[in-house]
C-alpha atoms as a PDB file:
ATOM      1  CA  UNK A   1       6.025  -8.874  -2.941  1.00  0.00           C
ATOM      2  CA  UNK A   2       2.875  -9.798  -0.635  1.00  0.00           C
ATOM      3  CA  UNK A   3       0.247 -10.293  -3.661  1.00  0.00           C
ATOM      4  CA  UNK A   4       3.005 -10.395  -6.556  1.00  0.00           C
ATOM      5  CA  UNK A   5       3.508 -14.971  -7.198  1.00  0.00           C
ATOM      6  CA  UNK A   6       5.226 -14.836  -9.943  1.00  0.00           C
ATOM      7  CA  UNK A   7       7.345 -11.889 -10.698  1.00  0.00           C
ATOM      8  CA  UNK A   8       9.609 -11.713 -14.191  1.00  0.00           C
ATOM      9  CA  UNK A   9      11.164  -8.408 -16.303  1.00  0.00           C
ATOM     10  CA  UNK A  10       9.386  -7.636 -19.090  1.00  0.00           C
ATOM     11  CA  UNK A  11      11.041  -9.127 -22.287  1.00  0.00           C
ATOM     12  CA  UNK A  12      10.103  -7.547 -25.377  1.00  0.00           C
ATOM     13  CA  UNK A  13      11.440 -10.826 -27.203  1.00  0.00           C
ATOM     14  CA  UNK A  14       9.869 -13.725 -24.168  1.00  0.00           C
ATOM     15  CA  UNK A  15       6.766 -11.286 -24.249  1.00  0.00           C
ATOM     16  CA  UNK A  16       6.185  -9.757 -27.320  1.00  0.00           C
ATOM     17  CA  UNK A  17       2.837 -11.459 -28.290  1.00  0.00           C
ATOM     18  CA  UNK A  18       1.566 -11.016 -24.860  1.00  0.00           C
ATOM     19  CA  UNK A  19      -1.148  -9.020 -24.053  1.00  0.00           C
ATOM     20  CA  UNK A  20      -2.680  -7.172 -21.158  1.00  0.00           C
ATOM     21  CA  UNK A  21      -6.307  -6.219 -19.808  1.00  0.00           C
ATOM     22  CA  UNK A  22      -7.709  -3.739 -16.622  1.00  0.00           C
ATOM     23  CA  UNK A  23      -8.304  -5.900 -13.400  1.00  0.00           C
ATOM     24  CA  UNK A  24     -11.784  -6.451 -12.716  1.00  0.00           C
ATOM     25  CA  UNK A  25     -11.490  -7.670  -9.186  1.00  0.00           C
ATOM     26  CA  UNK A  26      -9.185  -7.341  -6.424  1.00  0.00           C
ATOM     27  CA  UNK A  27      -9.634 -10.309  -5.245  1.00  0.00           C
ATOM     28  CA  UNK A  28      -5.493 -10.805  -5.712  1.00  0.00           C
ATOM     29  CA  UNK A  29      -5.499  -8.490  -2.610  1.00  0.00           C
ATOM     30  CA  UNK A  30      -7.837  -9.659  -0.234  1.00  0.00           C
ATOM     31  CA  UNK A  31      -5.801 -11.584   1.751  1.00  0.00           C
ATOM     32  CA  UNK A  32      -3.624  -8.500   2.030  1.00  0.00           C
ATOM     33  CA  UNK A  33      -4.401  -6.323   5.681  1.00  0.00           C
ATOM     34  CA  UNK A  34      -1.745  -4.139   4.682  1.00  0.00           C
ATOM     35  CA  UNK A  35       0.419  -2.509   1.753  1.00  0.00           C
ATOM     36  CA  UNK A  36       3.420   0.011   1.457  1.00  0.00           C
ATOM     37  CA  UNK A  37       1.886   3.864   1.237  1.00  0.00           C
ATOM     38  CA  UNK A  38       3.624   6.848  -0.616  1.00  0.00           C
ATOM     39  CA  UNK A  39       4.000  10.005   1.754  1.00  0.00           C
ATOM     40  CA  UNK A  40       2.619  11.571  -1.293  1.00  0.00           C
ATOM     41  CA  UNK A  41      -0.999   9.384  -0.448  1.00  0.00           C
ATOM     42  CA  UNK A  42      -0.854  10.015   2.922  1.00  0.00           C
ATOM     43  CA  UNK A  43      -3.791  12.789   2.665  1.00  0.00           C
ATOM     44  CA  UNK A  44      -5.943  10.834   0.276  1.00  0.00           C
ATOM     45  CA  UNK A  45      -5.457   7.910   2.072  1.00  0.00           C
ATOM     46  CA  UNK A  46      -5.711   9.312   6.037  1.00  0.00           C
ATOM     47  CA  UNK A  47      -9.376   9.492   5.176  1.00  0.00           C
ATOM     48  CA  UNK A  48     -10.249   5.863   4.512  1.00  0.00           C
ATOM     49  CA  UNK A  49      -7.354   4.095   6.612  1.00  0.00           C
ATOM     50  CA  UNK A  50      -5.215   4.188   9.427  1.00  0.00           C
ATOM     51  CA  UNK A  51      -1.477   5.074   8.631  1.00  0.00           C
ATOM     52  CA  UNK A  52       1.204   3.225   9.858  1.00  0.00           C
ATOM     53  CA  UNK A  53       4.887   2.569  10.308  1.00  0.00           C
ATOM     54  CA  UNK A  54       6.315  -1.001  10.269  1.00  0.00           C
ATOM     55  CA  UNK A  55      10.186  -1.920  10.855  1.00  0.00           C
ATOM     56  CA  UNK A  56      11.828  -2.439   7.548  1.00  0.00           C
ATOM     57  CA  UNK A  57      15.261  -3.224   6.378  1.00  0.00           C
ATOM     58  CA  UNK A  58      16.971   0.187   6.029  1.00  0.00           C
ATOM     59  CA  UNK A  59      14.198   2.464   7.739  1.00  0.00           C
ATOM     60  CA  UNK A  60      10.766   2.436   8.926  1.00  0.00           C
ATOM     61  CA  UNK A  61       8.023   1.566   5.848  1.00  0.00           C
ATOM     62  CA  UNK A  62       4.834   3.720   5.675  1.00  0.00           C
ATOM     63  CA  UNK A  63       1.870   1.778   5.202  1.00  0.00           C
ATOM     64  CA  UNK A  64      -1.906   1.475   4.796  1.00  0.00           C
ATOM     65  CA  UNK A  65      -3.599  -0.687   7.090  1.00  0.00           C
ATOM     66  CA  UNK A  66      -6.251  -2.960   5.847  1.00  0.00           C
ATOM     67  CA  UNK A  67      -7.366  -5.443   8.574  1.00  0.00           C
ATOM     68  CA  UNK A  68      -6.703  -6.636  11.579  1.00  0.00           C
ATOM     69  CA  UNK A  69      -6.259 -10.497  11.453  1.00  0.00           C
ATOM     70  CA  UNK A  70      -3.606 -11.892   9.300  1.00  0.00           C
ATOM     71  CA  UNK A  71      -4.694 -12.589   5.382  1.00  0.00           C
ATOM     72  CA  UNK A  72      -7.758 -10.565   6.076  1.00  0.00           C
ATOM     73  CA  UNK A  73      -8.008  -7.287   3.885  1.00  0.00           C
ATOM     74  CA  UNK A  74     -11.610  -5.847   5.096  1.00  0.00           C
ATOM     75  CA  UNK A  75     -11.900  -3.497   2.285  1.00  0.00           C
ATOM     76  CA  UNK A  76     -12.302  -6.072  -0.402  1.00  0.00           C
ATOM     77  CA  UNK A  77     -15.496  -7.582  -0.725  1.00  0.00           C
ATOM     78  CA  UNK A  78     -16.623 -10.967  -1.446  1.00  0.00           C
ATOM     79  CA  UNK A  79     -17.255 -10.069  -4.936  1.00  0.00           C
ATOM     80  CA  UNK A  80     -13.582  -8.454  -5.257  1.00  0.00           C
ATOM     81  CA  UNK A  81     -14.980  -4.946  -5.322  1.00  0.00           C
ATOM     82  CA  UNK A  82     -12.930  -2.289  -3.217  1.00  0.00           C
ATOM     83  CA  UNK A  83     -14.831  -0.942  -0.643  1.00  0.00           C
ATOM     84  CA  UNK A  84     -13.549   2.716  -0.152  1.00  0.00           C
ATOM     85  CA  UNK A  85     -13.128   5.748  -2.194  1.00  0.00           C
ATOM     86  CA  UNK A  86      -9.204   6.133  -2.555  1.00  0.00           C
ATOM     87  CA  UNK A  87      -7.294   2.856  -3.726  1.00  0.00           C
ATOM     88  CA  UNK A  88      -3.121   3.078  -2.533  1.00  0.00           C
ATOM     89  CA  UNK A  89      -0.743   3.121  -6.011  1.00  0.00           C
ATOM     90  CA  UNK A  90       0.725  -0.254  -4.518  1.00  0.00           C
ATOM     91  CA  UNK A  91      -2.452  -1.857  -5.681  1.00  0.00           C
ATOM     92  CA  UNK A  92      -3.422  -0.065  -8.094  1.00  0.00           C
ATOM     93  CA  UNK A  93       0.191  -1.003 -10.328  1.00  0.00           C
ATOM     94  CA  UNK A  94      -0.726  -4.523 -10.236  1.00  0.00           C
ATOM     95  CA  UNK A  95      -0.104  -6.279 -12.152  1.00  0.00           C
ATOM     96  CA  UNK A  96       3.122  -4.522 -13.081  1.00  0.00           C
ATOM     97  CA  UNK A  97       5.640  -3.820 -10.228  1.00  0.00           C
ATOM     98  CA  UNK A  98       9.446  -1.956 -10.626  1.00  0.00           C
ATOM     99  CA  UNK A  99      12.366  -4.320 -10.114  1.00  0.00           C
ATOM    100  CA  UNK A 100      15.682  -2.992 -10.359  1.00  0.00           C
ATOM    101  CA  UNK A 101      18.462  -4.192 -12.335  1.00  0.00           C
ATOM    102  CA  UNK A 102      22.319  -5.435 -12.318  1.00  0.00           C
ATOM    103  CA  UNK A 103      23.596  -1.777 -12.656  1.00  0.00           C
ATOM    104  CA  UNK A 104      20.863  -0.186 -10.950  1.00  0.00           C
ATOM    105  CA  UNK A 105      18.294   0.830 -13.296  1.00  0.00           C
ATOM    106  CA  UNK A 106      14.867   0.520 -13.271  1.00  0.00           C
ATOM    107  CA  UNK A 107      13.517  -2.248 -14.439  1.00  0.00           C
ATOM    108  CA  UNK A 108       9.487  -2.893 -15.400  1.00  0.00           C
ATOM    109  CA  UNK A 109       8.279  -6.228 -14.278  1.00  0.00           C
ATOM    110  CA  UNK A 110       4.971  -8.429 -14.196  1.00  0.00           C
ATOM    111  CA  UNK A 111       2.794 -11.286 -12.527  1.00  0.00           C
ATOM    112  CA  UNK A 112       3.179 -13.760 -15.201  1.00  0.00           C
ATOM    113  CA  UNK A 113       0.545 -15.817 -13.300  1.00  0.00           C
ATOM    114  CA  UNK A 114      -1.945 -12.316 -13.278  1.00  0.00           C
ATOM    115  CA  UNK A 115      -5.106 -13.180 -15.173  1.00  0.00           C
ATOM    116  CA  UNK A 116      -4.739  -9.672 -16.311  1.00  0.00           C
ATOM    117  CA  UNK A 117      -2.473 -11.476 -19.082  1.00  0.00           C
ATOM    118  CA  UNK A 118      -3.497 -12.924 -22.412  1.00  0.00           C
ATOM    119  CA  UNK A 119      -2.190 -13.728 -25.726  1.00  0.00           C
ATOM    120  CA  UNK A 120      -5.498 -13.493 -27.196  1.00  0.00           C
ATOM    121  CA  UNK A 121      -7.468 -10.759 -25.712  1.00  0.00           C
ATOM    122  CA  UNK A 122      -6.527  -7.396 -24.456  1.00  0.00           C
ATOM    123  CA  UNK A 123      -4.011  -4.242 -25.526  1.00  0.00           C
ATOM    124  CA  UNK A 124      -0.707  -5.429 -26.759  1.00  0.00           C
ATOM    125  CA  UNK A 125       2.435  -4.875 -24.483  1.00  0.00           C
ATOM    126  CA  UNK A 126       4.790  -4.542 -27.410  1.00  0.00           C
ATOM    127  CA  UNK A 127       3.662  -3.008 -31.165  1.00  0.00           C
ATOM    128  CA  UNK A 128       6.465  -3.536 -34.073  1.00  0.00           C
ATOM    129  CA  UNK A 129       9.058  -4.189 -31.133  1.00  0.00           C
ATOM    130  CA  UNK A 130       8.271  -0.985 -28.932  1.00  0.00           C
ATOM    131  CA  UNK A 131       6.205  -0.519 -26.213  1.00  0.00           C
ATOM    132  CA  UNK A 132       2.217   0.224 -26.809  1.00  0.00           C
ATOM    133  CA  UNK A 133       0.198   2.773 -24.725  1.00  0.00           C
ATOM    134  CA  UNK A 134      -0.669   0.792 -22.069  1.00  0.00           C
ATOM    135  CA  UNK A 135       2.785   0.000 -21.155  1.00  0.00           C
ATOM    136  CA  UNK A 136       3.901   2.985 -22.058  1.00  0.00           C
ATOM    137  CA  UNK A 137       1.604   4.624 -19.046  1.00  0.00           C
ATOM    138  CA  UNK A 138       2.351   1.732 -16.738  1.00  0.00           C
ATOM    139  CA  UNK A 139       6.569   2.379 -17.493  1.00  0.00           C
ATOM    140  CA  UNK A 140       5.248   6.168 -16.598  1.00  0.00           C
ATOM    141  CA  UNK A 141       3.416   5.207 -13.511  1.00  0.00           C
ATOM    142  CA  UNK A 142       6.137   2.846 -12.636  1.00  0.00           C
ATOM    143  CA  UNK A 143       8.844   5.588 -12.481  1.00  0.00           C
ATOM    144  CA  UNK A 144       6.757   8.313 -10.529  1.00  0.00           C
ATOM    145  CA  UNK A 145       6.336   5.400  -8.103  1.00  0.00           C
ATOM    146  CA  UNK A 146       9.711   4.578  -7.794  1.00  0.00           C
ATOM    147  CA  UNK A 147      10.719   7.778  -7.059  1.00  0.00           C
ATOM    148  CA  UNK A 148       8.005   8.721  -4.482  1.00  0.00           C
ATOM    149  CA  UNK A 149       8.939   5.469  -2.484  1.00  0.00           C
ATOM    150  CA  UNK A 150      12.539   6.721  -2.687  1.00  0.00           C
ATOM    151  CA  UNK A 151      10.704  10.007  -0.895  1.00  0.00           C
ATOM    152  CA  UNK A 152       9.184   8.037   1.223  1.00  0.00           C
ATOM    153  CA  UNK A 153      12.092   6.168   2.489  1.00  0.00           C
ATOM    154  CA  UNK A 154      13.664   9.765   3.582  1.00  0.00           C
ATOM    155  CA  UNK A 155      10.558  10.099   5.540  1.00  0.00           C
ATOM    156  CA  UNK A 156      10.580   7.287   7.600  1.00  0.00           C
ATOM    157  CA  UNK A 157      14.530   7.661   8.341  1.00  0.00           C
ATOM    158  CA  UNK A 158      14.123  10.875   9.514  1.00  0.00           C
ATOM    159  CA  UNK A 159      11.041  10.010  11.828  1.00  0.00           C
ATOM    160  CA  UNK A 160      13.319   7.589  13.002  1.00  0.00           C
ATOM    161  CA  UNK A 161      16.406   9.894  13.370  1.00  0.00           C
ATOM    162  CA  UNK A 162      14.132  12.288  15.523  1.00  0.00           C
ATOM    163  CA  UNK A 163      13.121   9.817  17.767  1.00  0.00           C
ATOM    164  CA  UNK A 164       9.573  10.630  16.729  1.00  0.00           C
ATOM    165  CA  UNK A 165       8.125   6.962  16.752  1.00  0.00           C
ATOM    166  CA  UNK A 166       6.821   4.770  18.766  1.00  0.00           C
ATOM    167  CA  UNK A 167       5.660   1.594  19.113  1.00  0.00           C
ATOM    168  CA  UNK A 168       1.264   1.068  18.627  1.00  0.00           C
ATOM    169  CA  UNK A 169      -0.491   0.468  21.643  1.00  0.00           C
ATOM    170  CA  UNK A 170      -3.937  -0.098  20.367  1.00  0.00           C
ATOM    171  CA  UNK A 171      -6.168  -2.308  21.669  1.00  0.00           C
ATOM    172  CA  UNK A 172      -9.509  -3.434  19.270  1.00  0.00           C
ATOM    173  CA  UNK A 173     -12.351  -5.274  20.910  1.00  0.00           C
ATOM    174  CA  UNK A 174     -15.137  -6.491  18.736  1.00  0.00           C
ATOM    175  CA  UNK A 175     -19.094  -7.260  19.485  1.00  0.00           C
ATOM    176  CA  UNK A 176     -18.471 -10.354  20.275  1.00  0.00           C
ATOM    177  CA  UNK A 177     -15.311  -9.142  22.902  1.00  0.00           C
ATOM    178  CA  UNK A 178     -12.546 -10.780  20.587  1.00  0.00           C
ATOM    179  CA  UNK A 179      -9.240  -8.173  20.985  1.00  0.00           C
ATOM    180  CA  UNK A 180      -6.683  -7.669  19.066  1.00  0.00           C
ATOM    181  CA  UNK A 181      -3.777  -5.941  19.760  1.00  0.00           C
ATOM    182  CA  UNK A 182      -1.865  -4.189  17.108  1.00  0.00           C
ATOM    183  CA  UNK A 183       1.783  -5.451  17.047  1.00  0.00           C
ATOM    184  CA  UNK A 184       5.188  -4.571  15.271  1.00  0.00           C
ATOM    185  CA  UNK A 185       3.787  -1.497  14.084  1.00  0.00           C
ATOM    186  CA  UNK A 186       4.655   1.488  14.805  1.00  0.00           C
ATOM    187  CA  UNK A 187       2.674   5.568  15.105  1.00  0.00           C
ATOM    188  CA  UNK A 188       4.481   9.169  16.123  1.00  0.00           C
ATOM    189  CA  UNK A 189       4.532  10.318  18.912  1.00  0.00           C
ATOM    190  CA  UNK A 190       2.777  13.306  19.584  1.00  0.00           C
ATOM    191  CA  UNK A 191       4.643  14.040  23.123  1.00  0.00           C
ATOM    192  CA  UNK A 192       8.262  13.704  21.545  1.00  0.00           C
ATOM    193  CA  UNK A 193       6.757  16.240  18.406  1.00  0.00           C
ATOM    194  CA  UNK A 194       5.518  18.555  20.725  1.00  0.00           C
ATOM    195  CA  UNK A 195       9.113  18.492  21.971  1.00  0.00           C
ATOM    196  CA  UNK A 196      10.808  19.305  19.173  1.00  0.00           C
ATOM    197  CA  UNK A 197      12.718  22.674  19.221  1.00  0.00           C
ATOM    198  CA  UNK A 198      11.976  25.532  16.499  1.00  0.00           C
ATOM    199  CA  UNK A 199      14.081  24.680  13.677  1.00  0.00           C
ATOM    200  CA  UNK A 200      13.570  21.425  13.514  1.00  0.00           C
ATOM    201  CA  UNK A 201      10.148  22.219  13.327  1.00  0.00           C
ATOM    202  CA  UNK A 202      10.724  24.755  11.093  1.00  0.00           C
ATOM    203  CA  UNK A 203      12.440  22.170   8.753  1.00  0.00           C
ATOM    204  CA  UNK A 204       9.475  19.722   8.946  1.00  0.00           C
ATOM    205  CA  UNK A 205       7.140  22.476   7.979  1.00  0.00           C
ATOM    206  CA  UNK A 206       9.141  24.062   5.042  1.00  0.00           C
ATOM    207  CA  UNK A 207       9.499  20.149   3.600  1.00  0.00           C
ATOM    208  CA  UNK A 208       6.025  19.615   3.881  1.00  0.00           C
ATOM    209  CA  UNK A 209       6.760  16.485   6.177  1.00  0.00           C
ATOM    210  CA  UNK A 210       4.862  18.322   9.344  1.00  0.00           C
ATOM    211  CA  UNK A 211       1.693  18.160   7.081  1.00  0.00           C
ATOM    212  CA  UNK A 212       2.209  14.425   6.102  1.00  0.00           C
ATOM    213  CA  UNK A 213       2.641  13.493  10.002  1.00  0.00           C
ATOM    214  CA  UNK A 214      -0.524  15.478  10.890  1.00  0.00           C
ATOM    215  CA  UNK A 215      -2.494  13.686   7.978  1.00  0.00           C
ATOM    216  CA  UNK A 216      -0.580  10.014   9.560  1.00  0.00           C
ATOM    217  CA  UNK A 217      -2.298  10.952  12.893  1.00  0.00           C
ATOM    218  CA  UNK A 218      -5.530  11.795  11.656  1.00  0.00           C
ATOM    219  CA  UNK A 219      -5.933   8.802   9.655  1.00  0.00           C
ATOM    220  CA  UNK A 220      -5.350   6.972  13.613  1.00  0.00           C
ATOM    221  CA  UNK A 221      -8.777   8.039  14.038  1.00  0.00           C
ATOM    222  CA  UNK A 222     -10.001   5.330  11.171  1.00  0.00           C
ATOM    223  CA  UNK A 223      -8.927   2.190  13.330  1.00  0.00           C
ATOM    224  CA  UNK A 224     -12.380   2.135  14.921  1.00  0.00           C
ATOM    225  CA  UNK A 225     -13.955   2.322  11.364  1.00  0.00           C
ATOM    226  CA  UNK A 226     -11.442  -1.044  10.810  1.00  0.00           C
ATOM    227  CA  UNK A 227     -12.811  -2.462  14.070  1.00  0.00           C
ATOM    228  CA  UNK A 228     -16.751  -1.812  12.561  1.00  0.00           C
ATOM    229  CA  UNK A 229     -15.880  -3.536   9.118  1.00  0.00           C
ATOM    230  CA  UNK A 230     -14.781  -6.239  11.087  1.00  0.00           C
ATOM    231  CA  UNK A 231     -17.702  -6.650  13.531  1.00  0.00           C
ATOM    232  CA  UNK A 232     -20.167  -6.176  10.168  1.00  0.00           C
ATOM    233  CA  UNK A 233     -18.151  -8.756   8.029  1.00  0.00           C
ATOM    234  CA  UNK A 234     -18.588 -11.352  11.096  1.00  0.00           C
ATOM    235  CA  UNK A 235     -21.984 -10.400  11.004  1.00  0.00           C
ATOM    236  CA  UNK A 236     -22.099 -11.434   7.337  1.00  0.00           C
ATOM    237  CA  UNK A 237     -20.224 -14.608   7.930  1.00  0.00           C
ATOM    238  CA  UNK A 238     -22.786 -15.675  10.824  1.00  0.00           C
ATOM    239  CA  UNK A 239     -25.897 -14.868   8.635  1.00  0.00           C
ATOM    240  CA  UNK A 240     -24.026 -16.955   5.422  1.00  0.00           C
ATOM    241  CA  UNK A 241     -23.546 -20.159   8.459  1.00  0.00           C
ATOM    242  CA  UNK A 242     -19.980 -19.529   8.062  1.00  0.00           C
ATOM    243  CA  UNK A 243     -17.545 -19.638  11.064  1.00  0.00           C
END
């Protein structure tokens, strides 16, 4: 659940005093240098980070990369402000997340240990037994959610199925000539596309999913921005006598 400690359903009985208020830091994420993407983000999102493909359990998993070095997310600031214009849904649902239950159905859940949380101050989760307007738009944005990833699972099967991926070969080298190599993730490849015959690209196109790769490997283009976030925030650190 990467940023998600403490993850229960929603109760209206367990919960119904409870209250909720907006995040006003992300500091939950910053030692996050990557979350799950929607293909329905990818061209918002191709223009502040690079888009990526890690291995996951049934097919590849889109996602938004957001550092480099492990527990390092270089667009959250030491004040817990988000540095960049577009913010992915996966963050921006915290600090409710979709569970699903015994039968299959959706299920809304929270971070009990989210600050966002209260029994004293905020907008209540439940009024006379039913859910109030701010969980009735999080139960909203918690379905359209769950339904793009479902989207977005189709996506990175059929990338897979067409042989379109490939493992990342990029190598980062900071001011100070520290590399890193990116590892485990993985990008399309543009030879094997340009290989594809005329109705499967024909299929790609009328699906929209041509447009969503093009957008992936634009956003490719961002990993040096990633590299100069890095080299500033050691910068920072230096200047502050940290290590």
């Amino acid at each position: 659940m990467i940023f998600y400690e403490r993850v229960v359903p929603l109760n209206d009985q367990t919960h119904a005093n409870l209250k909720v208020r907006p995040a006003t830091s992300f500091a939950y994420a910053a030692k996050t240098n990557s979350v799950p993407l929607l293909a329905s983000e990818f061209f918002e999102a191709a223009r502040e980070y690079p888009i990526v493909f890690a291995s996951g359990e049934a097919s590849p998993v889109a996602a938004a990369l957001l550092g480099l070095r492990e527990s390092e997310n270089l667009y959250v600031d030491t004040e817990g402000k988000w540095d960049a214009r577009y913010i992915p849904a996966f963050v921006r649902r915290y600090p409710f997340v979709p569970g699903t239950g015994a039968q299959g159905e959706l299920l809304v859940c929270i971070d009990e240990s989210s600050q966002c949380f209260d029994t004293r101050e905020g907008d209540p989760l439940f009024v006379a037994g039913k859910p109030g307007p701010r969980l009735e738009h999080a139960m909203k944005f918690l379905a359209e959610f769950h339904q793009a990833a479902t989207s977005t699972e189709l996506l990175g099967r059929r990338l897979q199925e067409l042989g379109l991926l490939r493992q990342a070969d990029s190598l980062a080298q900071l001011n100070d000539g520290t590399q890193f190599r990116l590892s485990g993730l993985n990008v399309v490849d543009e030879t094997k596309l340009r290989e594809l015959d005329r109705d499967t690209v024909h299929e790609l196109f009328a699906n929209g999913t041509l447009a969503v790769i093009y957008a992936h490997l634009m956003s490719l283009g961002n990993l040096g921005a990633l590299v100069d976030r890095m080299n500033r925030r050691g910068i920072a650190g230096k200047v502050a006598g940290k290590p």
